[in-house]
Protein backbone atom coordinates (compact mmCIF):
# COMPACT_ATOMS: atom_id res chain seq x y z
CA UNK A 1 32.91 17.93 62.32
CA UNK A 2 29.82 19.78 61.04
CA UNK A 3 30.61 18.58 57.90
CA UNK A 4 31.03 14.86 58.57
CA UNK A 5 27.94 14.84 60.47
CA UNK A 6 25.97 16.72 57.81
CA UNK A 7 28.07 13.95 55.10
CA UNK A 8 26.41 11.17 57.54
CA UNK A 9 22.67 12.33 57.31
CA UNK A 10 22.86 12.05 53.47
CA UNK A 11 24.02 8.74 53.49
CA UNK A 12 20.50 7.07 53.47
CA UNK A 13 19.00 9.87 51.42
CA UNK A 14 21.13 8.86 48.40
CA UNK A 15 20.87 5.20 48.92
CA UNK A 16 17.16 5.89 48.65
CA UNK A 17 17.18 7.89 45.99
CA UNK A 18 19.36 5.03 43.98
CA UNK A 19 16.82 2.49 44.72
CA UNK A 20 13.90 5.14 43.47
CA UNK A 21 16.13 5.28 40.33
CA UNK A 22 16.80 1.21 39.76
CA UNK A 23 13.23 0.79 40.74
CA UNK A 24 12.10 3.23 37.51
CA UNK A 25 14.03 1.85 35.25
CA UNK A 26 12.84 -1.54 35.69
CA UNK A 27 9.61 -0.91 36.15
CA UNK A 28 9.19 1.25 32.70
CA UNK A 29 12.37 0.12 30.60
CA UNK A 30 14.01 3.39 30.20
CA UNK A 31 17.03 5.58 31.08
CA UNK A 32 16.04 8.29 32.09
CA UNK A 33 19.43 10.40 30.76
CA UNK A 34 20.15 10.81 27.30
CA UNK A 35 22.95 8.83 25.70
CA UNK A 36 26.15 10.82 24.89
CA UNK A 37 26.11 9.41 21.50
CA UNK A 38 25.05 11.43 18.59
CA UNK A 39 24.07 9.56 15.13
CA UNK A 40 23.19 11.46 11.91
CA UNK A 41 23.00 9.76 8.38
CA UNK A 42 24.50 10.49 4.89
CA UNK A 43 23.33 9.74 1.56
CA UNK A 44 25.51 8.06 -0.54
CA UNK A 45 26.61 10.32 -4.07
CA UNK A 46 28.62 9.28 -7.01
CA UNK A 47 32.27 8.57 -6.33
CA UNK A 48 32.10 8.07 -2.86
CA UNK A 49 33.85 4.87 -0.94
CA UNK A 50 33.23 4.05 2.52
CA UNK A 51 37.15 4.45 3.63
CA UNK A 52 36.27 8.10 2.05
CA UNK A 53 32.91 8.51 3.91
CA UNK A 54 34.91 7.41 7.40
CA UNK A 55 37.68 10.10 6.59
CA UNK A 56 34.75 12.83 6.36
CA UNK A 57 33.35 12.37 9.55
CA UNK A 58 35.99 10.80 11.52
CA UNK A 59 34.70 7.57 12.16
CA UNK A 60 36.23 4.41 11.57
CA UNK A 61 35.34 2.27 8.23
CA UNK A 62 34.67 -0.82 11.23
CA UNK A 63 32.38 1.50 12.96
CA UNK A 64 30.27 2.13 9.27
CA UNK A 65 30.36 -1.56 8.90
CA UNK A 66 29.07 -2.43 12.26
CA UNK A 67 26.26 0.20 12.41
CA UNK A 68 24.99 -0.27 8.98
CA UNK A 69 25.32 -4.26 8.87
CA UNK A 70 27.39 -4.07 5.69
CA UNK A 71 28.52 -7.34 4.44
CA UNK A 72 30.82 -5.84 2.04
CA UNK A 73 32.41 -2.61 2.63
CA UNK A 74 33.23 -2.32 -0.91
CA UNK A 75 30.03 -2.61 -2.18
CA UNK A 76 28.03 0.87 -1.58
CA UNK A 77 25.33 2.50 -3.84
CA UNK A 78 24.77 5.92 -5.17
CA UNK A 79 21.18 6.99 -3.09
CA UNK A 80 22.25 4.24 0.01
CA UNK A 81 21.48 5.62 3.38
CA UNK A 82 24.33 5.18 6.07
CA UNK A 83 23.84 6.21 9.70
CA UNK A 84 27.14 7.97 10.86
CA UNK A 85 28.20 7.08 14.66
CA UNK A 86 29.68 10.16 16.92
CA UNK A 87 30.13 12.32 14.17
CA UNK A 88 32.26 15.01 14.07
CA UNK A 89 32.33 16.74 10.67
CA UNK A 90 31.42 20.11 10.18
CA UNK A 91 28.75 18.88 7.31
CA UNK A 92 25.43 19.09 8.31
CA UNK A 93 23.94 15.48 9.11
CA UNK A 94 20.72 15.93 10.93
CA UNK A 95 21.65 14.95 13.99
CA UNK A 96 19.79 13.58 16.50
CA UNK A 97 20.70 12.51 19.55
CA UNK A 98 19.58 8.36 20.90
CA UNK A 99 18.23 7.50 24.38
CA UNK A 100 18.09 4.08 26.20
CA UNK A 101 15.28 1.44 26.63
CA UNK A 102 16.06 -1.57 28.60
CA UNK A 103 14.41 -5.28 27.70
CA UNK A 104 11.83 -6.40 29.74
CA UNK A 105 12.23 -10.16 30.17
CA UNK A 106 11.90 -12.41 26.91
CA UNK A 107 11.22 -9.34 24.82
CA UNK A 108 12.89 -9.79 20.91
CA UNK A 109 13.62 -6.28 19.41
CA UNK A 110 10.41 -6.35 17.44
CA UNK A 111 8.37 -6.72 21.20
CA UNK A 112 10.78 -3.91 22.65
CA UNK A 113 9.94 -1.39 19.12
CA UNK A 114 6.13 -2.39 19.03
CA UNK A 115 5.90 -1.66 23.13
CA UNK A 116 7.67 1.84 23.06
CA UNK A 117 5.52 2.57 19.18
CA UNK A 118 9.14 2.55 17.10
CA UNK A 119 10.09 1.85 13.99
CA UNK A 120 11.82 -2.06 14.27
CA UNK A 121 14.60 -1.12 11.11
CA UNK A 122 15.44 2.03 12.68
CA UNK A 123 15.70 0.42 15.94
CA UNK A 124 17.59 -2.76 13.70
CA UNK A 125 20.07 -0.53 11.95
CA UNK A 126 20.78 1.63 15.49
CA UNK A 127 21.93 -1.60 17.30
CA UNK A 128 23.12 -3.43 14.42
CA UNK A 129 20.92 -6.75 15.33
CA UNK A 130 18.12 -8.18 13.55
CA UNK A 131 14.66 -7.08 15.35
CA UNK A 132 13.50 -10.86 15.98
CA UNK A 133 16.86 -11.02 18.30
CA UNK A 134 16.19 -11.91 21.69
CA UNK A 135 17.39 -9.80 24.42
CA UNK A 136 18.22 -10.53 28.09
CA UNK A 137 16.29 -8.67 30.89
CA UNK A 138 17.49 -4.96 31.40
CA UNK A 139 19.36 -5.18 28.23
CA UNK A 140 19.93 -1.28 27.07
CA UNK A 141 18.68 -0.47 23.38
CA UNK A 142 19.35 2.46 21.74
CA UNK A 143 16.26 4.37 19.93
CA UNK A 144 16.39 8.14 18.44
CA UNK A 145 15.22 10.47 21.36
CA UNK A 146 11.58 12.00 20.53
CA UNK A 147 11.45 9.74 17.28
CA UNK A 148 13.47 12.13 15.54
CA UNK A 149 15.53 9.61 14.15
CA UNK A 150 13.45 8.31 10.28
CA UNK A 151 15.19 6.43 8.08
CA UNK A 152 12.53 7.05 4.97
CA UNK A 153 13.42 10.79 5.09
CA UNK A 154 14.61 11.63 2.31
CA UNK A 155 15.03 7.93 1.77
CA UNK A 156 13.93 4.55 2.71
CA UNK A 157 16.94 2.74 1.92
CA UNK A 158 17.18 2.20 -2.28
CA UNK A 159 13.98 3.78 -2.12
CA UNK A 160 14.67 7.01 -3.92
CA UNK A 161 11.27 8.69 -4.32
CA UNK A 162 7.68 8.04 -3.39
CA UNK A 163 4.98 9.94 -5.21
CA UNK A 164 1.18 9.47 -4.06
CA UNK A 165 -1.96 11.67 -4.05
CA UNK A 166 -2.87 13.39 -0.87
CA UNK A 167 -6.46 12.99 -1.17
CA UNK A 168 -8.83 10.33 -2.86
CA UNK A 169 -12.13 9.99 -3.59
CA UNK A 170 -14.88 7.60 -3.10
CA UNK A 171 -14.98 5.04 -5.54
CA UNK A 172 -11.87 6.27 -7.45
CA UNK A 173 -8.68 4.89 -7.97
CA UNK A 174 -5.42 6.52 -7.36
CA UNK A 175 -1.76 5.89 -8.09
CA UNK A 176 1.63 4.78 -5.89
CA UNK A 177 4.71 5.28 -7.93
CA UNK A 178 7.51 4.51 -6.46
CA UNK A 179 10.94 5.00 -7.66
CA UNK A 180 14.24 3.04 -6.41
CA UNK A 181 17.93 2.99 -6.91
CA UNK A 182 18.24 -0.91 -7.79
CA UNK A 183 15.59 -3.67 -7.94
CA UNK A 184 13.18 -4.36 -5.26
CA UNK A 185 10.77 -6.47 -4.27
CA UNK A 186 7.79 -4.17 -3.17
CA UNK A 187 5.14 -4.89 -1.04
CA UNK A 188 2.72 -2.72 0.12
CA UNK A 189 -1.37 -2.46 1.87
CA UNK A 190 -3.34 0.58 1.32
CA UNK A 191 -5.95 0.18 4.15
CA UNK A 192 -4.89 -3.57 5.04
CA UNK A 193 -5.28 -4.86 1.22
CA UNK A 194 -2.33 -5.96 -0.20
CA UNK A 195 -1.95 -4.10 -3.84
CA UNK A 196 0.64 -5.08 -6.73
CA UNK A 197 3.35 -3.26 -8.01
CA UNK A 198 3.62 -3.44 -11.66
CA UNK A 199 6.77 -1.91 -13.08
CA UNK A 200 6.26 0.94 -15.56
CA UNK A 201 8.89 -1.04 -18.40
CA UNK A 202 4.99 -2.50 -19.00
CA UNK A 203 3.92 0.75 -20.53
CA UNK A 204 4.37 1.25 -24.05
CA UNK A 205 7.82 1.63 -25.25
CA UNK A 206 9.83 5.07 -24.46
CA UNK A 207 11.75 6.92 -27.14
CA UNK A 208 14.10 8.27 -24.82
CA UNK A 209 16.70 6.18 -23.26
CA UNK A 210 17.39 8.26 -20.25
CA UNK A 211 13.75 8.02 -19.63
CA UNK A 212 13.91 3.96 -20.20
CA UNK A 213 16.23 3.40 -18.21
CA UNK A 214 14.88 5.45 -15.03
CA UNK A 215 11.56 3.79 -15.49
CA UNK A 216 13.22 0.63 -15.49
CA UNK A 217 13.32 1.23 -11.29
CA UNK A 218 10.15 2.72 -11.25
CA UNK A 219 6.63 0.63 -10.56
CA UNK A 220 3.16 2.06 -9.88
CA UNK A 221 0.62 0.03 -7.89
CA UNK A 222 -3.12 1.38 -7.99
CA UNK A 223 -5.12 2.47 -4.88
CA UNK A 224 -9.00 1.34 -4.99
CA UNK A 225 -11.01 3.47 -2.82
CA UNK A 226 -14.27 1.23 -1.45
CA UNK A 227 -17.48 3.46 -2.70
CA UNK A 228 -18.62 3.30 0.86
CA UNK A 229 -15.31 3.82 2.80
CA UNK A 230 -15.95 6.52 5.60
CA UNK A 231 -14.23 10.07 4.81
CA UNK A 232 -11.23 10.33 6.53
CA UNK A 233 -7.10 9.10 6.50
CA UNK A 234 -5.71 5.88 5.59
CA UNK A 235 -2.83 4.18 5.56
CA UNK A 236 -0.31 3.05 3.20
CA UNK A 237 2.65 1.07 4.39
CA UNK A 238 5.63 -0.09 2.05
CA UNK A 239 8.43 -2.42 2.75
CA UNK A 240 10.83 -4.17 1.31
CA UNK A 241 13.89 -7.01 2.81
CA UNK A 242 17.12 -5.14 2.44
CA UNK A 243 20.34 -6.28 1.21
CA UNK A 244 21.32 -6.79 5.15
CA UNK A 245 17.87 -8.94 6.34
CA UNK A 246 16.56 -6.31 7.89
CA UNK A 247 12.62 -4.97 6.82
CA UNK A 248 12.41 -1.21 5.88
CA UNK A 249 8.78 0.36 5.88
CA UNK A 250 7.20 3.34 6.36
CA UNK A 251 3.50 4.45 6.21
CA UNK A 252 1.84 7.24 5.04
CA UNK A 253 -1.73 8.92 5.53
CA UNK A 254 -3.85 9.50 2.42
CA UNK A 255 -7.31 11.19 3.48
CA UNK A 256 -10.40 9.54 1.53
CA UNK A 257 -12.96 12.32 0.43
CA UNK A 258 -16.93 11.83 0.06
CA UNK A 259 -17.82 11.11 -3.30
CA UNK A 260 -20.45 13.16 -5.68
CA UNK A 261 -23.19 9.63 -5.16
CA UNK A 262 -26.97 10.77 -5.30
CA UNK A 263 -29.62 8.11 -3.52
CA UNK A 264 -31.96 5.87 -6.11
CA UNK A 265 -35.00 3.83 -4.76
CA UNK A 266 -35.29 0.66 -6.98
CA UNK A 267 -38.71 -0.89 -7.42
CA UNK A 268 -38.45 -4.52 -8.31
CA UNK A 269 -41.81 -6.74 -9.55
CA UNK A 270 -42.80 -9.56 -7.63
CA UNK A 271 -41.09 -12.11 -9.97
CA UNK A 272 -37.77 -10.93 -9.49
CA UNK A 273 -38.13 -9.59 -5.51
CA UNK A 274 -36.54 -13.06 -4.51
CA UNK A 275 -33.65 -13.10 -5.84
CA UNK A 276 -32.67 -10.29 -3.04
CA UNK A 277 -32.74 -13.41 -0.88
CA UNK A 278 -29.43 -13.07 1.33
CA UNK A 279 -28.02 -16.56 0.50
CA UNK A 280 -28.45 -16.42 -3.24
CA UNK A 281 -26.66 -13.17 -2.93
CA UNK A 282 -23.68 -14.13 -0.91
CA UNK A 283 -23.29 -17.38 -2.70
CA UNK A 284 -22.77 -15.78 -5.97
CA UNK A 285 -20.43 -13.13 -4.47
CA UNK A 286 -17.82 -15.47 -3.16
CA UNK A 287 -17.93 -17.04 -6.38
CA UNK A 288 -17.07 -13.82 -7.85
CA UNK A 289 -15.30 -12.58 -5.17
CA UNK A 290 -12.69 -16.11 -5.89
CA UNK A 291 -12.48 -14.77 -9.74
CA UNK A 292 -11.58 -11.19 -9.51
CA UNK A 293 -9.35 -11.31 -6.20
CA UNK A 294 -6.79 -13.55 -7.63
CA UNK A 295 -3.64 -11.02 -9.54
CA UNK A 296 -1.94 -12.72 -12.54
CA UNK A 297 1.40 -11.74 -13.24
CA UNK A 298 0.97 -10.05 -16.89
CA UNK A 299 -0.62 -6.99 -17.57
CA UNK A 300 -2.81 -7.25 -20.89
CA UNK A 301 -3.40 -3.28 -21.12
CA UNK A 302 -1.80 -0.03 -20.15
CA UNK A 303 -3.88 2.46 -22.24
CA UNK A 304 -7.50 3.60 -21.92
CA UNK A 305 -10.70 2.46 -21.70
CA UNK A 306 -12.83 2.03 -24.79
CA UNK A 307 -16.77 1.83 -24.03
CA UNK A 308 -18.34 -1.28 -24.16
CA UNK A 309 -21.03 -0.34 -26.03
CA UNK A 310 -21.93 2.09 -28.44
CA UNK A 311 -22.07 5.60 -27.48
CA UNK A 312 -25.31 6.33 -28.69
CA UNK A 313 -26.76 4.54 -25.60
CA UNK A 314 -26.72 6.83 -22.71
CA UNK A 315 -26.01 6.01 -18.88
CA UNK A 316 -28.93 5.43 -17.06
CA UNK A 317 -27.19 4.80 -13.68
CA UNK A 318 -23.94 5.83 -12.67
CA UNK A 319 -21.43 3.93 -10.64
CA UNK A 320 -21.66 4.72 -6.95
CA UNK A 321 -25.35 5.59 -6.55
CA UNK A 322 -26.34 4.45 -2.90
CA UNK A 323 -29.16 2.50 -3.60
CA UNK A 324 -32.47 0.97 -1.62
CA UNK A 325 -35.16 -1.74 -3.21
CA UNK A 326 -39.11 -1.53 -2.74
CA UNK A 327 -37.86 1.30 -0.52
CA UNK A 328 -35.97 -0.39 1.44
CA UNK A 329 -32.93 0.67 3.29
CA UNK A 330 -30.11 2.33 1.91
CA UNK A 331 -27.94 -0.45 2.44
CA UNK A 332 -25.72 -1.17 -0.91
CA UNK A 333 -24.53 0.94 -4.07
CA UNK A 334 -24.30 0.73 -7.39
CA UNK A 335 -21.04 -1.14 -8.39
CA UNK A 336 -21.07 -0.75 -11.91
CA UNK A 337 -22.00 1.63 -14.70
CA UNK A 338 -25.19 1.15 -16.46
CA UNK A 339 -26.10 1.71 -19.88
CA UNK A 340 -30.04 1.56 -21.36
CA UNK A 341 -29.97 -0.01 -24.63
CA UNK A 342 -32.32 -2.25 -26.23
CA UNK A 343 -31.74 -6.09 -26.62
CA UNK A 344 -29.59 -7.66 -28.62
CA UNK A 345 -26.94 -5.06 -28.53
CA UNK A 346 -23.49 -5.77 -29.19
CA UNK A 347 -21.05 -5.40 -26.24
CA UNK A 348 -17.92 -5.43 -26.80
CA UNK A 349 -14.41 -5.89 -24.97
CA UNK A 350 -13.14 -2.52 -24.07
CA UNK A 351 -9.29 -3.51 -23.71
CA UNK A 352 -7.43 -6.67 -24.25
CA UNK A 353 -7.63 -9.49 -21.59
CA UNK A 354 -8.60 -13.03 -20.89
CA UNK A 355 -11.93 -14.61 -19.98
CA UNK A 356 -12.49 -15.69 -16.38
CA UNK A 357 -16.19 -16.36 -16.04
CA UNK A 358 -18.87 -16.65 -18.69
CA UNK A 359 -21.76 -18.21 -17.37
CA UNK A 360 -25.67 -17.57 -15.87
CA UNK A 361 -25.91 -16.24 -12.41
CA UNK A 362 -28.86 -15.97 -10.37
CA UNK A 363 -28.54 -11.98 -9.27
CA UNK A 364 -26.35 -10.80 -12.41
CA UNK A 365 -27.66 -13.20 -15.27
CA UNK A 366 -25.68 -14.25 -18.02
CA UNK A 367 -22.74 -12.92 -17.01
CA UNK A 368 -18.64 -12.14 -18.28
CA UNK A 369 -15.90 -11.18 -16.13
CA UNK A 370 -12.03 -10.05 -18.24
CA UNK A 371 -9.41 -10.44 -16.62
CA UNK A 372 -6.95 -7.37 -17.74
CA UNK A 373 -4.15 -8.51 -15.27
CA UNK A 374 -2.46 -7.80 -12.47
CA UNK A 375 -5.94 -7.72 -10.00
CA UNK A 376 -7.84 -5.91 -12.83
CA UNK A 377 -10.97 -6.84 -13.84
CA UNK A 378 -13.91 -5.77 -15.67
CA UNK A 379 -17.19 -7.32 -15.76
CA UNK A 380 -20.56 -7.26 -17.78
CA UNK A 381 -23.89 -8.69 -16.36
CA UNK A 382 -28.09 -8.99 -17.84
CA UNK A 383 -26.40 -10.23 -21.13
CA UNK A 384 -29.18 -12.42 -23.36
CA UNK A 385 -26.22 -14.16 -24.78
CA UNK A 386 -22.54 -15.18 -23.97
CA UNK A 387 -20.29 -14.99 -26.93
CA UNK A 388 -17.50 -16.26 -25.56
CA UNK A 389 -15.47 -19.04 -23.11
CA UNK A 390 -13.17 -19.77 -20.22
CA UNK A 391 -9.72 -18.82 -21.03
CA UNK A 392 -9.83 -17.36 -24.47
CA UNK A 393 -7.67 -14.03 -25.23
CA UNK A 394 -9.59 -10.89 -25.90
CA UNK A 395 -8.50 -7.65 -28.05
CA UNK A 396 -9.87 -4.33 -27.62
CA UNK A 397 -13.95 -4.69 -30.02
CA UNK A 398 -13.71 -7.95 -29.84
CA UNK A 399 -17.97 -8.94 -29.17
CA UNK A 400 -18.30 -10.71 -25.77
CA UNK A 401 -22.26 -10.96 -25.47
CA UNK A 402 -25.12 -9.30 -26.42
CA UNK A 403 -27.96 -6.56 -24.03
CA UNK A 404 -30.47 -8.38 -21.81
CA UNK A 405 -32.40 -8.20 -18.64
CA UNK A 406 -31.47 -11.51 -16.96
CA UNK A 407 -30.96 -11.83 -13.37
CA UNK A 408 -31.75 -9.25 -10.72
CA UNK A 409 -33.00 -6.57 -13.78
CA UNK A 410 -35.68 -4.09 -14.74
CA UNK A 411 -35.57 -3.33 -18.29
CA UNK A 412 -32.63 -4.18 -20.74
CA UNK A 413 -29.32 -2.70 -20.20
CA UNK A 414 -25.92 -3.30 -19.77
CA UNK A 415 -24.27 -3.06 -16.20
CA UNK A 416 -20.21 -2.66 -16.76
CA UNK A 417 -18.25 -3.04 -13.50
CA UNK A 418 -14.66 -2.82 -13.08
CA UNK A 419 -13.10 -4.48 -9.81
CA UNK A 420 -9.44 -4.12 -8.68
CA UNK A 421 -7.78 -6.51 -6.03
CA UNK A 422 -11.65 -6.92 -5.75
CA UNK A 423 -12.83 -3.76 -4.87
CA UNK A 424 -15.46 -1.93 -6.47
CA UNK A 425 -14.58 1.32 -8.11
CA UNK A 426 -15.69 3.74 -11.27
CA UNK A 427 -14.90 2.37 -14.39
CA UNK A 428 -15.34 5.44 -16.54
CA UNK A 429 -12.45 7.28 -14.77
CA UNK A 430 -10.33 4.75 -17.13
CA UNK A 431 -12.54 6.11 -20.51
CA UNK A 432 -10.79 9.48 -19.40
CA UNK A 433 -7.18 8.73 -18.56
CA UNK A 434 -5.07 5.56 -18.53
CA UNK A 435 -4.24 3.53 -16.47
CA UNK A 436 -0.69 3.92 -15.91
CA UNK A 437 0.51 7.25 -14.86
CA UNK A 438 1.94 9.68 -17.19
């Protein structure tokens, strides 16, 4: 009797704790157990088959269909990514084991990644279901327990290899290579700008065919680092559609590093003071700004820089120099590379491209911007004469205009600036190594 009496007084104590339970799982969309399930992943090698892969770990080949969304079991590739459901080979697979979220109401599988900070094509390829599905209220999602689970280690689906620099520097301009098992179509920001990949079959011929035919899958986009970007990490995020519909990114962190930039006070004479007038700047910027933003699909050079001028004529301001007028505030740097010579001195194109602007400007004076391709862009301003037009091709010596001190100018000189997707950076890094990565 003790027994069924002591039975009786926990009755309402479990009921209660039930409702406790119910209550916080609706209220913050998780179980609070782990799932039983354990899912690992497998790289795809030469020979293999997916009946094969199924026999290994003793799954079904339905089961690697369903997880993976593959549309046609027979087609696997060498370097392919499959997660493995339950499995129970002795091979090691990284296991990790999955916990549940539930939907909240009207939630898609995007909403339910972005709420709980998950990656949507790991949370895709987990519940085989594209991430802009909607789900019903309390639905259960499964999602790798303590993010463990990360699809872009060692591989991000075809995505073989990723090789960028762990530090940057102000100003300078660094290199993503990335290097995939079939044809892709890249995208990737480095700081929220969209940059261009550019496949390396642009550089000059190989002599080795092994070595053509792996750079055939390789691409490089370049990484423009603002001059005045705060020190500190970035991010780079890369994606691409896969075969299945489903988006596979990752980011990475790339710390930017302070720059070597000395301070310069700039006295201007009272003739040429107004042209610092705020409007007549930002006019002729977004006109510039529409130029050298736009990326055309060819790339005229792969090699190095030559100067644009002889070099008997010194520098007489680097790029970068943070820079105040009639001591002013230090408000702006120097975007370009300067070069004292005296008037009249040829300049010249220092790689091939195609004209984009060649006109007078009110801050720059006569002015020429090249367009090199692919969001690369190189431009000359102060010139006392234009020597060329809209739209005609350039080769490397080729004269473009000639040394002046129109516009926003002190003495006669030649101000060289190199812009890619737009953004400022040092053009004499590319006098010293080229521009696609050996």
């Amino acid at each position: 009797m003790a027994v069924s009496k002591k039975g009786r007084s926990l009755c309402p104590l479990l009921l209660w704790s039930i409702v406790l339970l119910v209550s916080f799982r609706v209220a913050f969309g998780f179980s609070i157990a782990h799932a039983q399930e354990q899912v690992g992943s497998y790289t795809v090698v030469a020979g293999d088959s997916l009946s094969a892969i199924a026999g290994r770990f003793g799954v079904t080949v339905d089961d690697l269909v369903a997880l993976n969304n593959i549309a046609d079991p027979a087609l696997i590739e060498v370097g392919q990514v499959l997660l493995i459901p339950g499995a129970t080979s002795g091979e090691t697979l990284g296991e990790v084991p999955t916990m549940l979220a539930n939907a909240l109401p009207g939630e898609t599988l995007l909403a339910l990644a972005q709420r709980l900070q998950q990656d949507p094509a790991v949370l895709s390829a987990l519940n085989n279901m594209s991430d802009t599905q909607r789900l019903f209220p309390m639905q259960s999602i499964r999602l790798p327990a303590n993010g463990q689970l990360n699809l872009a280690e060692p591989h991000l689906g075809a995505i073989q290899s990723v090789t960028l620099p762990d530090v940057l520097i102000q100003g300078r301009t660094g290199h993503l290579l990335v290097q995939s098992s079939r044809p892709l179509s890249l995208t990737a920001t480095w700081n929220g700008l969209p940059i261009a990949f550019t496949p390396l079959t642009l550089a000059p011929p190989l002599t080795d065919t092994a070595s053509s035919a792996a750079s055939a899958l390789t691409e490089f986009a370049l990484l423009p680092v603002p001059a005045l970007l705060a020190p500190g990490p970035y991010t780079i995020n890369l994606r691409y559609t896969a075969r299945n519909g489903f988006v596979l990114q990752r980011d990475w962190q790339v710390t930017v590093a302070e720059g070597p930039y000395e301070t310069q006070d700039i006295v201007l004479p009272d003739e040429k003071g107004g042209l610092l007038e705020p409007t007549l700047v930002e006019d002729e910027l977004a006109k510039l700004t529409q130029v050298w933003s736009t990326v055309t699909p060819q790339l005229y050079w792969t090699g190095v820089f030559s100067l644009p001028i002889s070099s008997e004529y010194a520098t007489t301001s680097p790029f970068g120099t943070r820079r105040s007028y009639n001591s002013g505030p230090v408000a702006s740097y120097h975007s370009g590379q300067d070069f004292g010579a005296p008037e009249g001195v040829t300049i010249t194109a220092p790689a091939p491209g195609v004209v984009a602007l060649a006109e007078p400007l009110n801050v720059r004076g006569n002015a020429v911007l090249i367009d090199h391709g692919r969001g690369i862009f190189t431009g000359y301003w102060h010139l006392s004469e234009i020597k060329v037009a809209v739209g005609q091709q350039l080769q490397t010596g080729d004269v473009i205009g000639l040394v002046g001190t129109t516009g926003l100018s002190t003495g006669a000189h030649l101000h060289w600036e190199l812009r890619i997707y737009g953004v400022g950076v040092d053009p004499m890094q590319f006098v010293a190594e080229p521009l696609i990565p050996q």
